[in-house]
PDB file of N, CA and C in Angstrom:
ATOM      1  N   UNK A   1      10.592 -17.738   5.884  1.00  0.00           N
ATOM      2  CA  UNK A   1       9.606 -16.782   5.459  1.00  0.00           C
ATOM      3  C   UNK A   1       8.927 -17.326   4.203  1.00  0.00           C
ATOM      4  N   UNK A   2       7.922 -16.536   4.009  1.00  0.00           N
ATOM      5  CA  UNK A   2       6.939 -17.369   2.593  1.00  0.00           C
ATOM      6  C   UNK A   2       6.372 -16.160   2.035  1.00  0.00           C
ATOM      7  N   UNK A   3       5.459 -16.469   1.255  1.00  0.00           N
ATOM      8  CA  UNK A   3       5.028 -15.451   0.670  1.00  0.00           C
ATOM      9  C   UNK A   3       3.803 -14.529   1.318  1.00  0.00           C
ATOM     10  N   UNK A   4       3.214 -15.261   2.203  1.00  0.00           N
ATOM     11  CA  UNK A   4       2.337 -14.674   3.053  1.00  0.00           C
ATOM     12  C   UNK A   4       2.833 -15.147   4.346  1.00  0.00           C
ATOM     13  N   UNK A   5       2.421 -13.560   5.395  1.00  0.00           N
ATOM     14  CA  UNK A   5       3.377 -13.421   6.667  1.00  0.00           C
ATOM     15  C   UNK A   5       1.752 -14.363   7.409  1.00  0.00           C
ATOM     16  N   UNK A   6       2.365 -14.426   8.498  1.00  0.00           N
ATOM     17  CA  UNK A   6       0.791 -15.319   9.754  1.00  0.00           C
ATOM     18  C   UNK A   6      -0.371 -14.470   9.774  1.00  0.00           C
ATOM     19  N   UNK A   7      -0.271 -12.742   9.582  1.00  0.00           N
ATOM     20  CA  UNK A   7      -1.094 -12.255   9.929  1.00  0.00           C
ATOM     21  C   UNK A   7      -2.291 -11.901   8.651  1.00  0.00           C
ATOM     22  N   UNK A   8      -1.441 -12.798   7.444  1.00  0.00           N
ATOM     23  CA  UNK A   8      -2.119 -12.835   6.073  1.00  0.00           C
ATOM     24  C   UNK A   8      -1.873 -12.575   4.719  1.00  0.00           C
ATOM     25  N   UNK A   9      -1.299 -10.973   5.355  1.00  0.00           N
ATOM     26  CA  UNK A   9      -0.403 -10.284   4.538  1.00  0.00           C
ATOM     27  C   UNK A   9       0.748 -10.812   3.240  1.00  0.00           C
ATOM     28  N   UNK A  10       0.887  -9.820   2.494  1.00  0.00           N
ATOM     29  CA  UNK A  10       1.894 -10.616   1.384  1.00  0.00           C
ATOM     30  C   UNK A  10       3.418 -10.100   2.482  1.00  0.00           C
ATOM     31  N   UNK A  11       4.140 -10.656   2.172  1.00  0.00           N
ATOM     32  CA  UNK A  11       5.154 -10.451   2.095  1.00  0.00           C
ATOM     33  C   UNK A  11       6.643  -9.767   0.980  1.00  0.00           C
ATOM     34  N   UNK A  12       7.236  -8.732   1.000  1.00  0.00           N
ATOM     35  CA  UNK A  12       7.469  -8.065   0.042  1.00  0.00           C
ATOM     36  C   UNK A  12       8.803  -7.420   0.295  1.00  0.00           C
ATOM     37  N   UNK A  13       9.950  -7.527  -0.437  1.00  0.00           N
ATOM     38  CA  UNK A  13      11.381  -7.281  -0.729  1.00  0.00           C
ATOM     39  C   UNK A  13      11.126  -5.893  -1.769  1.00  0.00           C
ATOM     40  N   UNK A  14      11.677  -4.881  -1.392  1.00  0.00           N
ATOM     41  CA  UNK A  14      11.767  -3.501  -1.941  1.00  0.00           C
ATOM     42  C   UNK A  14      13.523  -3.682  -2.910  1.00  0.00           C
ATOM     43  N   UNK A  15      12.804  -3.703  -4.270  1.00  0.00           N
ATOM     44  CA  UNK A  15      14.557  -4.105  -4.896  1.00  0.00           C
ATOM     45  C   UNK A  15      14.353  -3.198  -5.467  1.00  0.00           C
ATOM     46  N   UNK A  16      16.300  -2.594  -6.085  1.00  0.00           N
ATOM     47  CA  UNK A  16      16.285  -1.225  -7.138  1.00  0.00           C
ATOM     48  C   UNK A  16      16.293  -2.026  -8.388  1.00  0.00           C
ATOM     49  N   UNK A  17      16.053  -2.958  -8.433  1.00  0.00           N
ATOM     50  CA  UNK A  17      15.835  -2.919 -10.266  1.00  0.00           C
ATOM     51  C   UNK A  17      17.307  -2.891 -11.176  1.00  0.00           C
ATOM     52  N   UNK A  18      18.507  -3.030 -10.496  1.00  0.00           N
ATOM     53  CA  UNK A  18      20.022  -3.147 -11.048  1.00  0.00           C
ATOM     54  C   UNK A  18      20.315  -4.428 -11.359  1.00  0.00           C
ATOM     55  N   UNK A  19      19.798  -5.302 -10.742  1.00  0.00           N
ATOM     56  CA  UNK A  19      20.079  -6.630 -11.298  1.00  0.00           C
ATOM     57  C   UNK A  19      18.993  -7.855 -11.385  1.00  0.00           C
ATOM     58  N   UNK A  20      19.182  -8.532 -12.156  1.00  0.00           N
ATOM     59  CA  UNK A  20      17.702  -9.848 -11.947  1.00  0.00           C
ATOM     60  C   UNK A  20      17.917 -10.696 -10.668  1.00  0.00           C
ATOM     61  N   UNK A  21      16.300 -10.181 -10.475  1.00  0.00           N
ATOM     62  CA  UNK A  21      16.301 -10.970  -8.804  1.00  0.00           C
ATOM     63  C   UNK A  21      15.345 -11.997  -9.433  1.00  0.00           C
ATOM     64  N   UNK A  22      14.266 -11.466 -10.186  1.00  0.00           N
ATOM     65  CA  UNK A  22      13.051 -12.701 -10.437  1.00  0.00           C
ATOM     66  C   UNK A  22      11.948 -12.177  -9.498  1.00  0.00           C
ATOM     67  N   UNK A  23      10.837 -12.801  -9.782  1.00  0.00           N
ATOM     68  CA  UNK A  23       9.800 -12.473  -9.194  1.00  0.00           C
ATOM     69  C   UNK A  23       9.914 -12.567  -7.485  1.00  0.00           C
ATOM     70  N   UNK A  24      10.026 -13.758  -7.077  1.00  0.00           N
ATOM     71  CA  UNK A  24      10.366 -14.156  -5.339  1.00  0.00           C
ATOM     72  C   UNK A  24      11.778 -13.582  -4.918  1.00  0.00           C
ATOM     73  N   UNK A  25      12.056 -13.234  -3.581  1.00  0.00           N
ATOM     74  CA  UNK A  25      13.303 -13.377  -3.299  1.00  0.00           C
ATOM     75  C   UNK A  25      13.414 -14.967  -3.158  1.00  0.00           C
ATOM     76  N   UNK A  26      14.872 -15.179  -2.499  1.00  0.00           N
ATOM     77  CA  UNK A  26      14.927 -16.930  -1.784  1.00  0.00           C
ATOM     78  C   UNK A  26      14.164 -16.881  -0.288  1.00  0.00           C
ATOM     79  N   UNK A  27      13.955 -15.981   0.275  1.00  0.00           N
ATOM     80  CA  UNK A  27      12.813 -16.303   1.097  1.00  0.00           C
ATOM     81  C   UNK A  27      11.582 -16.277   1.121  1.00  0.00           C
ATOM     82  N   UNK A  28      11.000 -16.126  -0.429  1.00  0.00           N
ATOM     83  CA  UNK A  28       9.639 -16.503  -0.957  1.00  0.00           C
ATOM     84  C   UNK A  28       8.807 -15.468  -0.987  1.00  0.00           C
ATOM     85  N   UNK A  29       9.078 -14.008  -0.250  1.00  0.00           N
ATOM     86  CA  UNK A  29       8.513 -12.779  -0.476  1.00  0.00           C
ATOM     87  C   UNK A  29       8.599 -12.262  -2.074  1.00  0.00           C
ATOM     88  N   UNK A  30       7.862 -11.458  -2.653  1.00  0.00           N
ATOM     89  CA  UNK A  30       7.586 -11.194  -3.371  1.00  0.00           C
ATOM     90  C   UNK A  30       8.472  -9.755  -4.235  1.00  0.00           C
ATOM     91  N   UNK A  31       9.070  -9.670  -5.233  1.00  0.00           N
ATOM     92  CA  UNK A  31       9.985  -8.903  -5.024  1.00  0.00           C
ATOM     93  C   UNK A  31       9.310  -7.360  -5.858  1.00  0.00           C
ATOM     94  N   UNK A  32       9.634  -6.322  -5.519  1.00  0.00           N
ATOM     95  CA  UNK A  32       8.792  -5.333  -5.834  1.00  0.00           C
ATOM     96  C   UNK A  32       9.964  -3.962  -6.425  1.00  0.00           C
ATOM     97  N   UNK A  33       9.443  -3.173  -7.507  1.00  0.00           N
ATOM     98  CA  UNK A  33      10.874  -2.186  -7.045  1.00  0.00           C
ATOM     99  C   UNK A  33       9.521  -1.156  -7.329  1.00  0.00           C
ATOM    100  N   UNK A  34       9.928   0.276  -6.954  1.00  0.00           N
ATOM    101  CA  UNK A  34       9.413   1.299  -6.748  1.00  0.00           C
ATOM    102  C   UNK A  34       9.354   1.966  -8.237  1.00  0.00           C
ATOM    103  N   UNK A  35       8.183   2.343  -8.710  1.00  0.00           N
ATOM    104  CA  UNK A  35       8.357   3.374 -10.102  1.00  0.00           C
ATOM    105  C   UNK A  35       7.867   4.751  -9.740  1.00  0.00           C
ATOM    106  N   UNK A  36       8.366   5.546 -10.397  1.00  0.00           N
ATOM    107  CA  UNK A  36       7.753   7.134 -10.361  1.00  0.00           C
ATOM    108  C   UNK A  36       7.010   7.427 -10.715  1.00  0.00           C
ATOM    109  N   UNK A  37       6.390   7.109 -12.132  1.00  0.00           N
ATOM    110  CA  UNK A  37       5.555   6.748 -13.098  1.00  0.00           C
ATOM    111  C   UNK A  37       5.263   8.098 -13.899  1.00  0.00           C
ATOM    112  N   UNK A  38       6.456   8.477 -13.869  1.00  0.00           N
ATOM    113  CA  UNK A  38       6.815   9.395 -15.251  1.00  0.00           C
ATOM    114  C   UNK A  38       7.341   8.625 -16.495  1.00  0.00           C
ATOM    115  N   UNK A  39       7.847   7.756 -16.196  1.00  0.00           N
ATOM    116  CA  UNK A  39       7.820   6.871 -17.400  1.00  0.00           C
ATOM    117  C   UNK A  39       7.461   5.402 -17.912  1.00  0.00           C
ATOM    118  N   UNK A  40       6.812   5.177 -19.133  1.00  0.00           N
ATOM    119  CA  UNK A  40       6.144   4.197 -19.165  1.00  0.00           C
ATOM    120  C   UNK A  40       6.831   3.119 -18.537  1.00  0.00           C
ATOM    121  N   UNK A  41       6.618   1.935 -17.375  1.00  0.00           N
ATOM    122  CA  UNK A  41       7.170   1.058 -17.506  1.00  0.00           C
ATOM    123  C   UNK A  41       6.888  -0.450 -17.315  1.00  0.00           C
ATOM    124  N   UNK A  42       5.702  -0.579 -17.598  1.00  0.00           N
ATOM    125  CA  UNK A  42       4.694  -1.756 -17.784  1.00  0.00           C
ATOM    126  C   UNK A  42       4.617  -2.568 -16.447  1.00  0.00           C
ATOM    127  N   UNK A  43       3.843  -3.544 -15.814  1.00  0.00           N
ATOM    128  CA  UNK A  43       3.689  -4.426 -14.608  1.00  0.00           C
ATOM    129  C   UNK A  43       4.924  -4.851 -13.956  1.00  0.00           C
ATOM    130  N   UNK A  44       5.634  -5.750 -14.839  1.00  0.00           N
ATOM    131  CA  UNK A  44       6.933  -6.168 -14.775  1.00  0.00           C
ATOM    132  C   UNK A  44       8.117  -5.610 -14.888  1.00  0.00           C
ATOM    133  N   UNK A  45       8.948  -5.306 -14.226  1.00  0.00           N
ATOM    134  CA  UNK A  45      10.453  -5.254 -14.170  1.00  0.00           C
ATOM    135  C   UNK A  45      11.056  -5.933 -14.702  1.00  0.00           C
ATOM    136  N   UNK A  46      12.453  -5.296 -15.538  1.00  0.00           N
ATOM    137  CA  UNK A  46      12.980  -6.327 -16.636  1.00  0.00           C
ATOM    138  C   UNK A  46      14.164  -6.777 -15.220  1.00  0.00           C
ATOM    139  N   UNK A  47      14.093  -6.527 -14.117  1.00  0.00           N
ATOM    140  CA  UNK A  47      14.799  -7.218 -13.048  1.00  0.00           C
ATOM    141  C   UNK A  47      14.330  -8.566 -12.564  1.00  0.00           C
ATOM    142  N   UNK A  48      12.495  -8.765 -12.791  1.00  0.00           N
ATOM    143  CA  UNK A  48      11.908  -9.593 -12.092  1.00  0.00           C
ATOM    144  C   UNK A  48      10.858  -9.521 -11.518  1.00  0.00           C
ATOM    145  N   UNK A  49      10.926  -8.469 -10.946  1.00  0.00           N
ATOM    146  CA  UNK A  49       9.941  -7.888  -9.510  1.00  0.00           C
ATOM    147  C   UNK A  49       9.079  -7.365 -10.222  1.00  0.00           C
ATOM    148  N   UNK A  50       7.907  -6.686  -9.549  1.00  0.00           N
ATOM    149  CA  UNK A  50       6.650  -6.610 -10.200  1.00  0.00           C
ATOM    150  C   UNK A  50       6.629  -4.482  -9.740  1.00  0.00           C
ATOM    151  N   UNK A  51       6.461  -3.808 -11.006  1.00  0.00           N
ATOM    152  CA  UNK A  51       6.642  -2.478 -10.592  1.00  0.00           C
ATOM    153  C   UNK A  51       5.454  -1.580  -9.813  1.00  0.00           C
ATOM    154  N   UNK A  52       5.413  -1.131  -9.222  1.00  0.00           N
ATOM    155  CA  UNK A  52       4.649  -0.191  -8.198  1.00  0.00           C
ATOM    156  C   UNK A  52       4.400   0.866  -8.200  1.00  0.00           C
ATOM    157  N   UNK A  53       3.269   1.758  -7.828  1.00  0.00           N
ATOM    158  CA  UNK A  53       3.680   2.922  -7.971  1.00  0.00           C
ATOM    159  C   UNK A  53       2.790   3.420  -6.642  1.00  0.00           C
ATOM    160  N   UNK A  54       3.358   4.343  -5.596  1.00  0.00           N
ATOM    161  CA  UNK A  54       2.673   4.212  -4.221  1.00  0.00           C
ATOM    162  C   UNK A  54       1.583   5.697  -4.966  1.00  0.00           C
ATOM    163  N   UNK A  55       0.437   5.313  -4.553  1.00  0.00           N
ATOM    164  CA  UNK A  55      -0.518   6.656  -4.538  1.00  0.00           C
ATOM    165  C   UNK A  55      -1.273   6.673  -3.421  1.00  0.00           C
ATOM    166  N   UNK A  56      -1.662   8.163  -3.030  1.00  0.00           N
ATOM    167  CA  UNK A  56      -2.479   8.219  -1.629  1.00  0.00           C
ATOM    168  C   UNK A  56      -3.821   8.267  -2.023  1.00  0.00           C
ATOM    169  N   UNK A  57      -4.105   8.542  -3.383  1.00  0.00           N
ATOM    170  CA  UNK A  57      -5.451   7.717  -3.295  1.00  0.00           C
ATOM    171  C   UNK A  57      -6.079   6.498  -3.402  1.00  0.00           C
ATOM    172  N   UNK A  58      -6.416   6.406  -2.296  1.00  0.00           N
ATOM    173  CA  UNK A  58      -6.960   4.740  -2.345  1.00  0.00           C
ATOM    174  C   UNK A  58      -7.612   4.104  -3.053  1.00  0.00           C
ATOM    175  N   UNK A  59      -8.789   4.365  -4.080  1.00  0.00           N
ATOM    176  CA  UNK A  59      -9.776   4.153  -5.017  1.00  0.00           C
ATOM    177  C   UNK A  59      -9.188   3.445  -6.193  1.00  0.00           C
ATOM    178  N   UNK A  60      -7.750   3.510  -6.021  1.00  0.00           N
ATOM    179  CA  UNK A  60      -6.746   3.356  -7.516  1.00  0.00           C
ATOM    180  C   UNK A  60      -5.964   1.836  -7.058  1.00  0.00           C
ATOM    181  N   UNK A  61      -6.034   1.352  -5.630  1.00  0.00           N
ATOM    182  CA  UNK A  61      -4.526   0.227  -5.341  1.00  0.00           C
ATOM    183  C   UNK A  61      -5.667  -1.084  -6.248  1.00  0.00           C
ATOM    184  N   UNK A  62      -4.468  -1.955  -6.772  1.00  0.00           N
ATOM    185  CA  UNK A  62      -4.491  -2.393  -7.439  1.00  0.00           C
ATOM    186  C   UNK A  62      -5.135  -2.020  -8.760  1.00  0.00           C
ATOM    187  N   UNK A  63      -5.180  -1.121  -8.943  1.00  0.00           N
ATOM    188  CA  UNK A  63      -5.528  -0.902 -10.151  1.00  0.00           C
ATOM    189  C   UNK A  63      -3.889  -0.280 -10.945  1.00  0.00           C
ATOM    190  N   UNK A  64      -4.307  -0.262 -12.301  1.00  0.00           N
ATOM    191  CA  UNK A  64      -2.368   0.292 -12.826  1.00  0.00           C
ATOM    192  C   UNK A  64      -2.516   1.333 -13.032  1.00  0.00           C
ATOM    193  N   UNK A  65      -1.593   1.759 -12.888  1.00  0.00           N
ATOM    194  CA  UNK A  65      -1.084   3.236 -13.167  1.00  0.00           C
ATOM    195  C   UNK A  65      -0.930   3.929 -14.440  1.00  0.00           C
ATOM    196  N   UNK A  66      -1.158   4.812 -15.004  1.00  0.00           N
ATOM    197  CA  UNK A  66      -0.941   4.945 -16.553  1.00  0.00           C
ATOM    198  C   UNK A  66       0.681   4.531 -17.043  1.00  0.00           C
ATOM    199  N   UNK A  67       1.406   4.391 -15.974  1.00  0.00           N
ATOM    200  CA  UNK A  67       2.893   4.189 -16.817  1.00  0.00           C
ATOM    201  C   UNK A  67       2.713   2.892 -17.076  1.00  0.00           C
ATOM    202  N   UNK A  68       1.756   2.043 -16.506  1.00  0.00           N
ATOM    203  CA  UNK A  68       1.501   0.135 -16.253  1.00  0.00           C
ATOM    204  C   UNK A  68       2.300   0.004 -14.889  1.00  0.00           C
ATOM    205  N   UNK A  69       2.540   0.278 -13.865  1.00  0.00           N
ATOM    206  CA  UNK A  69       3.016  -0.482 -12.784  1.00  0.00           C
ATOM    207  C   UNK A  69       1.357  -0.450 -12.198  1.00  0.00           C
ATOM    208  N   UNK A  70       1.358  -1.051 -10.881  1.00  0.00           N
ATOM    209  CA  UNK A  70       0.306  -1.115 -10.079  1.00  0.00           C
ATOM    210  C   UNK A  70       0.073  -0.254  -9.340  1.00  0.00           C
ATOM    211  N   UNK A  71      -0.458   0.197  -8.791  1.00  0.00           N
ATOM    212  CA  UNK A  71      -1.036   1.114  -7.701  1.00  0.00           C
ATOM    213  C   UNK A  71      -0.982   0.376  -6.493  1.00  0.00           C
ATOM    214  N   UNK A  72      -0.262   0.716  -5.446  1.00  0.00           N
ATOM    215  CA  UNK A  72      -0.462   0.453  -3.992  1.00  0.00           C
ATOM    216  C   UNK A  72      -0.692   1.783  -3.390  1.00  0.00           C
ATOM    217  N   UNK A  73      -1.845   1.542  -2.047  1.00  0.00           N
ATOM    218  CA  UNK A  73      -1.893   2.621  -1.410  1.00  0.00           C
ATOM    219  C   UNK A  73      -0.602   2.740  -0.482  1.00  0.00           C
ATOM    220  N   UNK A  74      -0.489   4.191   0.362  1.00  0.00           N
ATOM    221  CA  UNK A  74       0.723   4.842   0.428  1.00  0.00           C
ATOM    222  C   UNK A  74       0.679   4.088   2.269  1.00  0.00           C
ATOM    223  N   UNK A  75       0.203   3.969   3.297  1.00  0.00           N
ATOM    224  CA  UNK A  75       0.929   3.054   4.277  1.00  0.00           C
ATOM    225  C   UNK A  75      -0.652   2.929   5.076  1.00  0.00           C
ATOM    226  N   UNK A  76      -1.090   1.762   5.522  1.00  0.00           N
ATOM    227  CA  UNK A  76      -0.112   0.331   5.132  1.00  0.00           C
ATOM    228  C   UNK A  76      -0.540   0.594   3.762  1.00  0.00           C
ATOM    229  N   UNK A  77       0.763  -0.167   3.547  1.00  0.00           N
ATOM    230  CA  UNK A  77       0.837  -0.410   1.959  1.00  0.00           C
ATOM    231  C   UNK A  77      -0.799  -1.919   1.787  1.00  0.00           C
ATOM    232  N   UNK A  78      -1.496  -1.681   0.830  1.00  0.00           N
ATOM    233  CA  UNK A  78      -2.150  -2.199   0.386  1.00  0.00           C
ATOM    234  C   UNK A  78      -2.112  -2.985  -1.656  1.00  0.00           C
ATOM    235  N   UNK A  79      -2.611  -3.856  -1.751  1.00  0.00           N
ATOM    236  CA  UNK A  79      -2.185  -3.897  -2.839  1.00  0.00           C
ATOM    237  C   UNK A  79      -3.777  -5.000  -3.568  1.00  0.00           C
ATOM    238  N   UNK A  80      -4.557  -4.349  -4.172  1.00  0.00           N
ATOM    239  CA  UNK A  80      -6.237  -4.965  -3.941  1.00  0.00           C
ATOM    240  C   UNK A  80      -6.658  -4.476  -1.978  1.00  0.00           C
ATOM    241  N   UNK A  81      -6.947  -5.968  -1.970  1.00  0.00           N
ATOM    242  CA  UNK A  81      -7.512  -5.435  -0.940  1.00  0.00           C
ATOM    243  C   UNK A  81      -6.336  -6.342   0.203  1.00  0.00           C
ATOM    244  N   UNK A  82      -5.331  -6.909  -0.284  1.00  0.00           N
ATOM    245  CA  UNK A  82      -4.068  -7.072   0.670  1.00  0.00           C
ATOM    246  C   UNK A  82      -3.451  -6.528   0.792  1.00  0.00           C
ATOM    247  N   UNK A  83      -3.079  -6.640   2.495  1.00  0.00           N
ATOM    248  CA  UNK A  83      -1.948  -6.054   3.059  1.00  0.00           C
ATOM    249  C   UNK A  83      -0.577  -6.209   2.643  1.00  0.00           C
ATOM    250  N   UNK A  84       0.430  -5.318   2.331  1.00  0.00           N
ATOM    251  CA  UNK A  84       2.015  -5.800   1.757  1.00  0.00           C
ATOM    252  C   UNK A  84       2.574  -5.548   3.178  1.00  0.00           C
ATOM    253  N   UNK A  85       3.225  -6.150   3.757  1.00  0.00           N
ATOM    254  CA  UNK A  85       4.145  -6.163   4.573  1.00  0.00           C
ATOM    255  C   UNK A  85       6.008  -5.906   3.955  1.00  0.00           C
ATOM    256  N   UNK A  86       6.320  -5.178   4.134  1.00  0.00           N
ATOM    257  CA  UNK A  86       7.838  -5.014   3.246  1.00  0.00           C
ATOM    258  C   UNK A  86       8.624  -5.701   4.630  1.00  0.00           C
ATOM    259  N   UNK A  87       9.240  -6.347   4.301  1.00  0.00           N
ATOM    260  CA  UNK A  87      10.110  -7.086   4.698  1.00  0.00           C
ATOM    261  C   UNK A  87      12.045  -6.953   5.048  1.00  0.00           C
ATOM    262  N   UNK A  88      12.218  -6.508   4.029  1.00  0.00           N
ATOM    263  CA  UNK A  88      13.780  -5.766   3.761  1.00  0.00           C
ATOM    264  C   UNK A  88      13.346  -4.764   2.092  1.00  0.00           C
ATOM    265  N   UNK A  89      14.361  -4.047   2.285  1.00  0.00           N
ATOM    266  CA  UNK A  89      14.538  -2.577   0.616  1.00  0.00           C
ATOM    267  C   UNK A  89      15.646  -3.129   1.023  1.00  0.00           C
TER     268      UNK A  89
END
């Protein structure tokens, strides 16, 4: 696996944020954990992974969230104007 699947898409590992994974998993997907965004918690995960925050309005994906994670739209997950494919949580 890599970081982008054949059909273009990113590729993307759903982690809880308990231990340092780093940005990639070892199969080169991208590692992501979920925020609520009740509390501030900037782009980055002090795990690695890059923090998220799913909203159903679309006007907002890739853009950040006031806590600082990113905005992905809610399914398909989008993230700009790419597709995230989740891979394994």
């Amino acid at each position: 696996m890599a970081l982008y699947a054949v059909d273009g898409s990113r590729n993307a590992v759903i982690v809880n944020g308990l231990t340092y994974v780093g940005a990639q998993s070892p199969s080169g997907a991208m590692n992501i954990v979920q925020a609520n965004g009740s509390v501030q918690t900037g782009r980055n995960h002090v795990s690695g992974g890059m923090n998220t925050f799913t909203s159903a309005d679309e006007t907002v994906k890739g853009h950040h969230h006031p806590c600082g994670a990113v905005n992905i739209s809610v399914s398909p997950y989008v993230y700009n104007t790419t597709r995230i494919t989740v891979v394994a949580s």
